[in-house]
C-alpha atoms as a PDB file:
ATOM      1  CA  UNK A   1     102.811  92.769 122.265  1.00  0.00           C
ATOM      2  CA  UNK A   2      99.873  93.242 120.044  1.00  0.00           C
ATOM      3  CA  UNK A   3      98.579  97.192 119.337  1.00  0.00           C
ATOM      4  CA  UNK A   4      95.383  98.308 120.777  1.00  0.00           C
ATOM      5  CA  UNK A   5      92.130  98.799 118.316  1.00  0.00           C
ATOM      6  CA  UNK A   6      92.577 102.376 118.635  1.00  0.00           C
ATOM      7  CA  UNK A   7      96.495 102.597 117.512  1.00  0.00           C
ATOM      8  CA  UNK A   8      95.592 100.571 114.855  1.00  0.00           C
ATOM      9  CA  UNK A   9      92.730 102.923 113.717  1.00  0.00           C
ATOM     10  CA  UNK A  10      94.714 105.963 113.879  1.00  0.00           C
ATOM     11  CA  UNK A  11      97.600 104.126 112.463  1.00  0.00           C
ATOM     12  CA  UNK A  12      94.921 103.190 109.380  1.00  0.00           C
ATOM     13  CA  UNK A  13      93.286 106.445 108.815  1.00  0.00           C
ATOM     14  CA  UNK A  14      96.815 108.028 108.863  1.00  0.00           C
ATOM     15  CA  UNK A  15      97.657 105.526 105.764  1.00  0.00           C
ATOM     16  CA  UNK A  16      94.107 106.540 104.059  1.00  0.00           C
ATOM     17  CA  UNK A  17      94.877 109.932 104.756  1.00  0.00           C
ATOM     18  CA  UNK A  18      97.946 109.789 103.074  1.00  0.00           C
ATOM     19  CA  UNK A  19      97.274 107.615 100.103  1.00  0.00           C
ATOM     20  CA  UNK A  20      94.375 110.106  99.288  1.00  0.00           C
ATOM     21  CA  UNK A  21      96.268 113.190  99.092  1.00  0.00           C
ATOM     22  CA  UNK A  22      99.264 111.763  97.626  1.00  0.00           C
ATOM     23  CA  UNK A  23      96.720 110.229  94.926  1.00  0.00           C
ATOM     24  CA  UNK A  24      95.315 113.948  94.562  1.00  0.00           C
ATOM     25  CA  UNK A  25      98.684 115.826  94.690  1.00  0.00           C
ATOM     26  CA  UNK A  26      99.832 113.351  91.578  1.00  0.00           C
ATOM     27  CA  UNK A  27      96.648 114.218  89.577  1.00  0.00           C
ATOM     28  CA  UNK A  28      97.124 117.411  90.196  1.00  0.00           C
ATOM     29  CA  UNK A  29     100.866 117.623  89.004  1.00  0.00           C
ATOM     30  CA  UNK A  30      99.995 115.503  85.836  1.00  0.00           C
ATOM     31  CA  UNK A  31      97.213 117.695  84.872  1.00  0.00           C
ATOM     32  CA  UNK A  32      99.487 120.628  85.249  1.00  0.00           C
ATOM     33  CA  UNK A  33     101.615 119.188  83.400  1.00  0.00           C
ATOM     34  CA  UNK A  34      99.628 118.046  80.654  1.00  0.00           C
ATOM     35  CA  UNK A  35      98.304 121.417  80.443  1.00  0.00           C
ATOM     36  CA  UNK A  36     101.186 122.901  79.542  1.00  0.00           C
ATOM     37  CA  UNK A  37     102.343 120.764  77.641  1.00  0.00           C
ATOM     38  CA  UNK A  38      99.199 119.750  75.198  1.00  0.00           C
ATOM     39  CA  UNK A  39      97.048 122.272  72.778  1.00  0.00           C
ATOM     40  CA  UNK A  40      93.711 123.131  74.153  1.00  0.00           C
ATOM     41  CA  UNK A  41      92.160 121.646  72.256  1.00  0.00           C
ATOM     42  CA  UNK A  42      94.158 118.072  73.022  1.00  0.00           C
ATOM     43  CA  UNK A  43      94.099 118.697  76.992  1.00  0.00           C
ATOM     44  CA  UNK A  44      89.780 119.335  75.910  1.00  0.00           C
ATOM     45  CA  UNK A  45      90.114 115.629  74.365  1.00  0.00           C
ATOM     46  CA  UNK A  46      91.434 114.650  77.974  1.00  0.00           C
ATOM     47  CA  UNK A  47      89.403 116.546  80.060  1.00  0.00           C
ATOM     48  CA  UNK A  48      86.230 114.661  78.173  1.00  0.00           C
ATOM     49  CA  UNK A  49      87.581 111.094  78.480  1.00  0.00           C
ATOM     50  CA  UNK A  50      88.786 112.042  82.016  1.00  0.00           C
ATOM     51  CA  UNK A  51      84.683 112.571  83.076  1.00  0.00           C
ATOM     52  CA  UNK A  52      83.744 109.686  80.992  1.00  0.00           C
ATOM     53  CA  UNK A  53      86.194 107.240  82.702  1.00  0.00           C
ATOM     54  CA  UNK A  54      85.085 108.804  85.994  1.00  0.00           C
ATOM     55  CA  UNK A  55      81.127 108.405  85.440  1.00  0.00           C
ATOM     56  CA  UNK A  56      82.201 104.603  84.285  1.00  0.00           C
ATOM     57  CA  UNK A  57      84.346 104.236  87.661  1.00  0.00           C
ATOM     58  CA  UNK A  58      81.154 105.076  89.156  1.00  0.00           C
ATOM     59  CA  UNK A  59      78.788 102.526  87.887  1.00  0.00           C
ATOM     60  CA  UNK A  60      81.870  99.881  88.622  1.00  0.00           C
ATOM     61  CA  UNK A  61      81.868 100.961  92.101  1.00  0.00           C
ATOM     62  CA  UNK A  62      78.319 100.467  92.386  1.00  0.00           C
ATOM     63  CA  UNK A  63      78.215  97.432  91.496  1.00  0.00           C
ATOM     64  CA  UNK A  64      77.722  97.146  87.438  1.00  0.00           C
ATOM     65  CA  UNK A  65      80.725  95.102  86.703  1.00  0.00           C
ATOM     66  CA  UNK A  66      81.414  92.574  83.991  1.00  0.00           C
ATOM     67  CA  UNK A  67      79.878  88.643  85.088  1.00  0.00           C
END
């Protein structure tokens, strides 16, 4: 018997849900991580390339991708 629309809604924002925090909870135990274990001035090196990759993510998901 097939699922109604609105079981499979809440069944797929339940996934989201949890694919988005679970995504968050691991960046936040690898920067953690990295924190301690990397100089300042190494986990500075990361912290730059982390914004850079994130403002490139951006244009990508906008639309600017390669041909």
């Amino acid at each position: 018997m097939p699922d109604s629309l609105r079981s499979q809604t809440v069944r797929g924002l339940l996934w989201s849900f949890l694919e988005s925090a679970g995504l968050k909870g691991v960046q936040f135990v690898v920067g953690v991580v990295l924190a301690r274990v990397l100089f300042p001035e190494q986990f500075g090196l990361i912290g730059m390339l982390a914004i850079f990759m994130a403002v490139a993510q951006t244009f990508i998901d906008s639309g600017f991708g390669l041909p």
